[in-house]
Every structure is written in structure tokens, then in C-alpha cells.
Protein backbone atom coordinates (compact mmCIF):
# COMPACT_ATOMS: atom_id res chain seq x y z
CA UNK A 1 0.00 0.00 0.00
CA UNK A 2 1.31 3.53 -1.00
CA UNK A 3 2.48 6.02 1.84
CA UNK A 4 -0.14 9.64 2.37
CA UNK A 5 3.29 11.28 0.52
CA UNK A 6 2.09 9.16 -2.61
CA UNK A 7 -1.20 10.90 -3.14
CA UNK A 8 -2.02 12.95 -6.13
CA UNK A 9 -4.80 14.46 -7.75
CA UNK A 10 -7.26 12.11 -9.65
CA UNK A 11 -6.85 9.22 -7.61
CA UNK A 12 -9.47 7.21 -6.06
CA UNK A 13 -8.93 6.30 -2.22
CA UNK A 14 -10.86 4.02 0.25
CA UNK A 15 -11.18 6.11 3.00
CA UNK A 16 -13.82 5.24 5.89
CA UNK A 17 -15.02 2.33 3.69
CA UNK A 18 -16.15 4.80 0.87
CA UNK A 19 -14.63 5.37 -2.41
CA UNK A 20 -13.20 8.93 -2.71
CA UNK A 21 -11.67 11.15 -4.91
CA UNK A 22 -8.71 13.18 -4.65
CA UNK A 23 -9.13 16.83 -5.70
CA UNK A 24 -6.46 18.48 -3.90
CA UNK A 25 -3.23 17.63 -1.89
CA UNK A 26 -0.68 19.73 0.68
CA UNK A 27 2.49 18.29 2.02
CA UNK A 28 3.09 20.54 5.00
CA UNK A 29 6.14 20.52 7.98
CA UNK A 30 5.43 22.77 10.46
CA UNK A 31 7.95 24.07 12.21
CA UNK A 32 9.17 21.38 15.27
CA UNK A 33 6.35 18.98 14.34
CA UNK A 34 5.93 16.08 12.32
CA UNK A 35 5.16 16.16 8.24
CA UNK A 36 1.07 15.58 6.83
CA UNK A 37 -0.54 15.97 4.38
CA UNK A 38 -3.55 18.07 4.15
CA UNK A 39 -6.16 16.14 1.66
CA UNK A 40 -9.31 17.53 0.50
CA UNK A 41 -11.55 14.59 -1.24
CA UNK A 42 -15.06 14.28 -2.56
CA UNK A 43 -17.09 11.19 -1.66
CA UNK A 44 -18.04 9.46 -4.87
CA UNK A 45 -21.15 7.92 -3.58
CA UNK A 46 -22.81 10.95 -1.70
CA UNK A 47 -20.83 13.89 -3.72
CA UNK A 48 -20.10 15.03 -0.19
CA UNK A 49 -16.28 17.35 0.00
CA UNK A 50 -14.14 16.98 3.13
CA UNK A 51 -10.50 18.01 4.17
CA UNK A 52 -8.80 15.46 6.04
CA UNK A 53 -4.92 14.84 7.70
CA UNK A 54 -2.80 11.84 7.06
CA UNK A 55 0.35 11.36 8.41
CA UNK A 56 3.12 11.10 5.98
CA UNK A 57 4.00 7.45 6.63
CA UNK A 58 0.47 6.33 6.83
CA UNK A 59 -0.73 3.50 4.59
CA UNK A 60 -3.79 4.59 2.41
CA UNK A 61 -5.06 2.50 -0.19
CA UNK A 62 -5.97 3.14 -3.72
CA UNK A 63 -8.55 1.63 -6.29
CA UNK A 64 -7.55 0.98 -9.71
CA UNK A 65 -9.24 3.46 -11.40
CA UNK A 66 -10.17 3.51 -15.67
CA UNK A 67 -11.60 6.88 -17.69
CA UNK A 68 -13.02 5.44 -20.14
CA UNK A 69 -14.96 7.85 -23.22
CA UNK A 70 -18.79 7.10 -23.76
CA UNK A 71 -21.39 7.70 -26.08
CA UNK A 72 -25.00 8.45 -24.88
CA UNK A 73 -27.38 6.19 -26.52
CA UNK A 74 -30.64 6.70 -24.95
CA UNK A 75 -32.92 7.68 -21.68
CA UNK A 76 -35.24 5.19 -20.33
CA UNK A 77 -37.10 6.45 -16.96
CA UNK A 78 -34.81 6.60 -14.79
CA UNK A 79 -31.88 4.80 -16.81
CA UNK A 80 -29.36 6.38 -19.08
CA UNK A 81 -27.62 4.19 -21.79
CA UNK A 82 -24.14 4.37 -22.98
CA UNK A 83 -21.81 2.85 -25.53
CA UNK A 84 -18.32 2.42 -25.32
CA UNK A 85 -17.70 3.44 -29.25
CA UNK A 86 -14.51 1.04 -29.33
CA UNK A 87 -15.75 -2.29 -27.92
CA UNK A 88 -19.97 -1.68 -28.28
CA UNK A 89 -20.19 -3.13 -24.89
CA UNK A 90 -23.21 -0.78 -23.05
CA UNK A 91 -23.36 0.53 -19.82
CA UNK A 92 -26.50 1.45 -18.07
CA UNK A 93 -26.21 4.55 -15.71
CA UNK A 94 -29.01 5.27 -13.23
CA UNK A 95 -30.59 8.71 -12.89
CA UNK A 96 -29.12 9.40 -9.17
CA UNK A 97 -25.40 9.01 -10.77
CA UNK A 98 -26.38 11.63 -13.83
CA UNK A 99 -28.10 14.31 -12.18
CA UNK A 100 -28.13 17.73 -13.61
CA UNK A 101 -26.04 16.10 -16.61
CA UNK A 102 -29.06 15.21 -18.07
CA UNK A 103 -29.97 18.28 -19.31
CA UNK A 104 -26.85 18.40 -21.32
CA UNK A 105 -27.28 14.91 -23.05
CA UNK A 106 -28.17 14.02 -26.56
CA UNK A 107 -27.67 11.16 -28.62
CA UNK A 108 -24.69 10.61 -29.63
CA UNK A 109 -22.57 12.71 -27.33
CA UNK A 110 -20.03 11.99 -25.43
CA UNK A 111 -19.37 11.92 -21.74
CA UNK A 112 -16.55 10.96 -19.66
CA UNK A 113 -16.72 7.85 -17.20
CA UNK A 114 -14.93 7.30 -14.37
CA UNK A 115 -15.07 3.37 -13.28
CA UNK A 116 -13.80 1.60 -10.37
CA UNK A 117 -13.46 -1.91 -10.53
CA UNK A 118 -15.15 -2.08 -13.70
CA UNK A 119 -18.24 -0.27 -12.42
CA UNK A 120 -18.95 3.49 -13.60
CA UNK A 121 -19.11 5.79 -10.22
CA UNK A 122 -18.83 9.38 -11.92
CA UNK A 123 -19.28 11.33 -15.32
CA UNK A 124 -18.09 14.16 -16.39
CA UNK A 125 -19.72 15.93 -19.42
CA UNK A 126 -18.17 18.49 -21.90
CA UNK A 127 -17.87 22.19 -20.51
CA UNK A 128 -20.35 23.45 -23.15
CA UNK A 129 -22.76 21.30 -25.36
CA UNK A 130 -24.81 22.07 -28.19
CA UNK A 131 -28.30 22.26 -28.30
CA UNK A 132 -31.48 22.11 -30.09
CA UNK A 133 -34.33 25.03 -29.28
CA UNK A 134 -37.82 23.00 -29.69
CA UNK A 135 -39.63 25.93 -28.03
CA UNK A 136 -39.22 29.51 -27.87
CA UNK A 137 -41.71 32.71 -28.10
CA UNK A 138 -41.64 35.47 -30.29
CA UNK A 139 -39.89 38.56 -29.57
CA UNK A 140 -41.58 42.05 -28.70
CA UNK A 141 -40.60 44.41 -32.08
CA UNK A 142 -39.12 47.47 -30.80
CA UNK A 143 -37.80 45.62 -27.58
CA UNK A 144 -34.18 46.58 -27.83
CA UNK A 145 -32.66 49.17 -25.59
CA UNK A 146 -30.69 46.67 -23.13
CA UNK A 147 -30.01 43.44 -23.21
CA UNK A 148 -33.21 41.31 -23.22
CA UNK A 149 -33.49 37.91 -22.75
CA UNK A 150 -36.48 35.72 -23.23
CA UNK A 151 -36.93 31.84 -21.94
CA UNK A 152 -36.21 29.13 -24.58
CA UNK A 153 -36.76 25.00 -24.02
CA UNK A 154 -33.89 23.36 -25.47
CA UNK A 155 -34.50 19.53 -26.66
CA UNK A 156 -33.77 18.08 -23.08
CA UNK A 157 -35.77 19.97 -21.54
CA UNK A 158 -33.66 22.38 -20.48
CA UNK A 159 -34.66 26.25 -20.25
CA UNK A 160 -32.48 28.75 -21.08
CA UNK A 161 -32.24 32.48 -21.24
CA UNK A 162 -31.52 33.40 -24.91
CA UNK A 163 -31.42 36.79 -26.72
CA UNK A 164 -34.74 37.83 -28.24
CA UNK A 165 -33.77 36.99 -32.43
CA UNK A 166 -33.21 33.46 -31.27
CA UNK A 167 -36.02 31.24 -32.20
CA UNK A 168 -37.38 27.50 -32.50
CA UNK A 169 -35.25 25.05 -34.34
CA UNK A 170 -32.03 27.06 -33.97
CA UNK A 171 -28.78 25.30 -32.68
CA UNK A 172 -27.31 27.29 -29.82
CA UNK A 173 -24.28 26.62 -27.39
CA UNK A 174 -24.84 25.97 -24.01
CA UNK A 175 -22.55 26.49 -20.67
CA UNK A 176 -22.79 23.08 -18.93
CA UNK A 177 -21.52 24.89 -15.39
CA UNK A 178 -24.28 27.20 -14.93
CA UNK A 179 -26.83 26.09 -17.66
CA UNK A 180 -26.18 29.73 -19.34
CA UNK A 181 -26.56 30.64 -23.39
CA UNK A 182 -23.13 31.09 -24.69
CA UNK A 183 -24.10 32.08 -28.55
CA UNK A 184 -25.03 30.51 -32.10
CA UNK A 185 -23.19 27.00 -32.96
């Protein structure tokens, strides 16, 4: 088992019998005392972030960890499908794991999988996506002095503020951090 001073970001740790990721780490000596290292980790299961201390010497033990890139097939309830475009083996994702991700899904794209022990735990989606409008209303003539934005349904469902000349059946790109209208793809 590697030593606390191993630890680097992106790895995968059992810590309190719950997979955890590794988003930041601090080798510190302070003064007269002994060395740590000051870990900050998100729980993969519960998303939960937490800052803990190891000791330098102390064992910790990491999972074998594969990214793997995916293709979104389909939605079903509360299952997501995805390919693996190299082997066509399928994976089926439930909702819980996805969350707000959804919104940002069509077919075809691609997503980012993080699997432990051959079982996907995480994704991680693009940082913009492109979308379809299926839904938008017409813009007031004349309504142009500032900056006005007007509510448009995008083809997951997703609602987002546009500019008043978009309309329905225009491709726009989306922010996937805060869900905000980035321009014209």
C-alpha cells in the first residue's frame, strides 16, 4: 500500500469504507512537528467534499481506477444508456449518478466515465454542449434598448435564457456549469 506522501490528484482512495476522490493535496512541515498531508476529497457515492490529515507514513489505499470515453445512446425512466464506441459493450447509468447532466445529453454525445473496478461511479460531461431550441416565443418588435433575454426550451428539456432573435429550431451553445446561453453553434 502507497504512503499519504504518494497521493495525487485524480486518484481514487478508500477512506472510511467509501470510495473517494482526490481533488487536492498539501504536504506541510510545520515548524518542530511532524510532516502531513492536508487532503481535501469528494465522496463518490454521496458527492459530499471533506478536508482530512494523514500522516506522511500512513498507509492509504488506492482503487484501480479507468476513464473510459462514452457515447449516450438513450434515456429510459430513470436509466441512461451508454456505448463504449470502441468495444460496443453498453453501460447502463441510473438517474441518481447523472443528475443535472441530463440536461446536457443528446444522442450521440459523449461523456466521460470514471469506473472503479469495472463499475462506472462518476461522469463528467463536456464544458459546453450544443443544443437544439424546440420551443421559444416570439420577440416584442421594438424591444431593444438593453439586453433582453427571453426563456427558450432546449430539446432536453432544459430552459435557457436566450437573446430575443433566437427562435425554435435554432442550434445554440450551451454552458454546462451554470446552464447559461453562450451564442449561435
Amino acid at each position: 500500500m502507497p504512503a499519504a506522501n504518494d497521493l495525487r490528484k485524480g486518484q481514487v482512495i478508500k477512506f472510511n469504507g467509501e470510495p473517494h476522490l482526490i481533488m487536492e493535496t498539501q504536504h506541510r512541515t510545520p515548524g518542530n512537528l511532524r510532516a502531513f498531508v492536508q487532503v481535501k476529497m469528494r465522496n463518490l457515492r454521496y458527492g459530499k467534499s471533506l478536508e482530512q490529515r494523514f500522516n506522511s507514513p500512513d498507509p492509504v489505499e488506492v482503487l484501480p481506477t479507468d476513464r473510459r470515453t462514452l457515447e449516450f445512446s438513450y434515456a429510459d425512466r430513470d436509466s441512461f444508456s451508454f456505448m463504449d464506441p470502441e468495444t460496443f459493450e453498453t453501460f447502463e447509468l441510473n438517474a441518481a449518478m447523472i443528475g443535472d447532466a441530463k440536461y446536457y445529453l443528446v444522442a450521440n454525445g459523449k461523456a466521460e466515465v470514471l469506473f472503479i473496478n469495472e463499475a462506472p461511479v462518476t461522469i463528467d460531461i463536456p464544458s459546453s454542449v450544443t443544443l437544439k431550441i424546440t420551443e421559444s416565443s416570439e420577440g416584442i418588435k421594438g424591444d431593444t434598448a438593453s439586453n433582453v433575454q427571453k426563456p427558450a426550451t432546449c430539446e432536453t428539456g432544459l430552459v435557457v435564457q436566450v437573446p430575443l432573435f433566437i427562435k425554435a429550431g435554432e442550434i445554440i451553445k450551451v454552458s454546462t456549469a451554470d446552464g447559461s446561453y453562450l451564442g449561435r453553434a
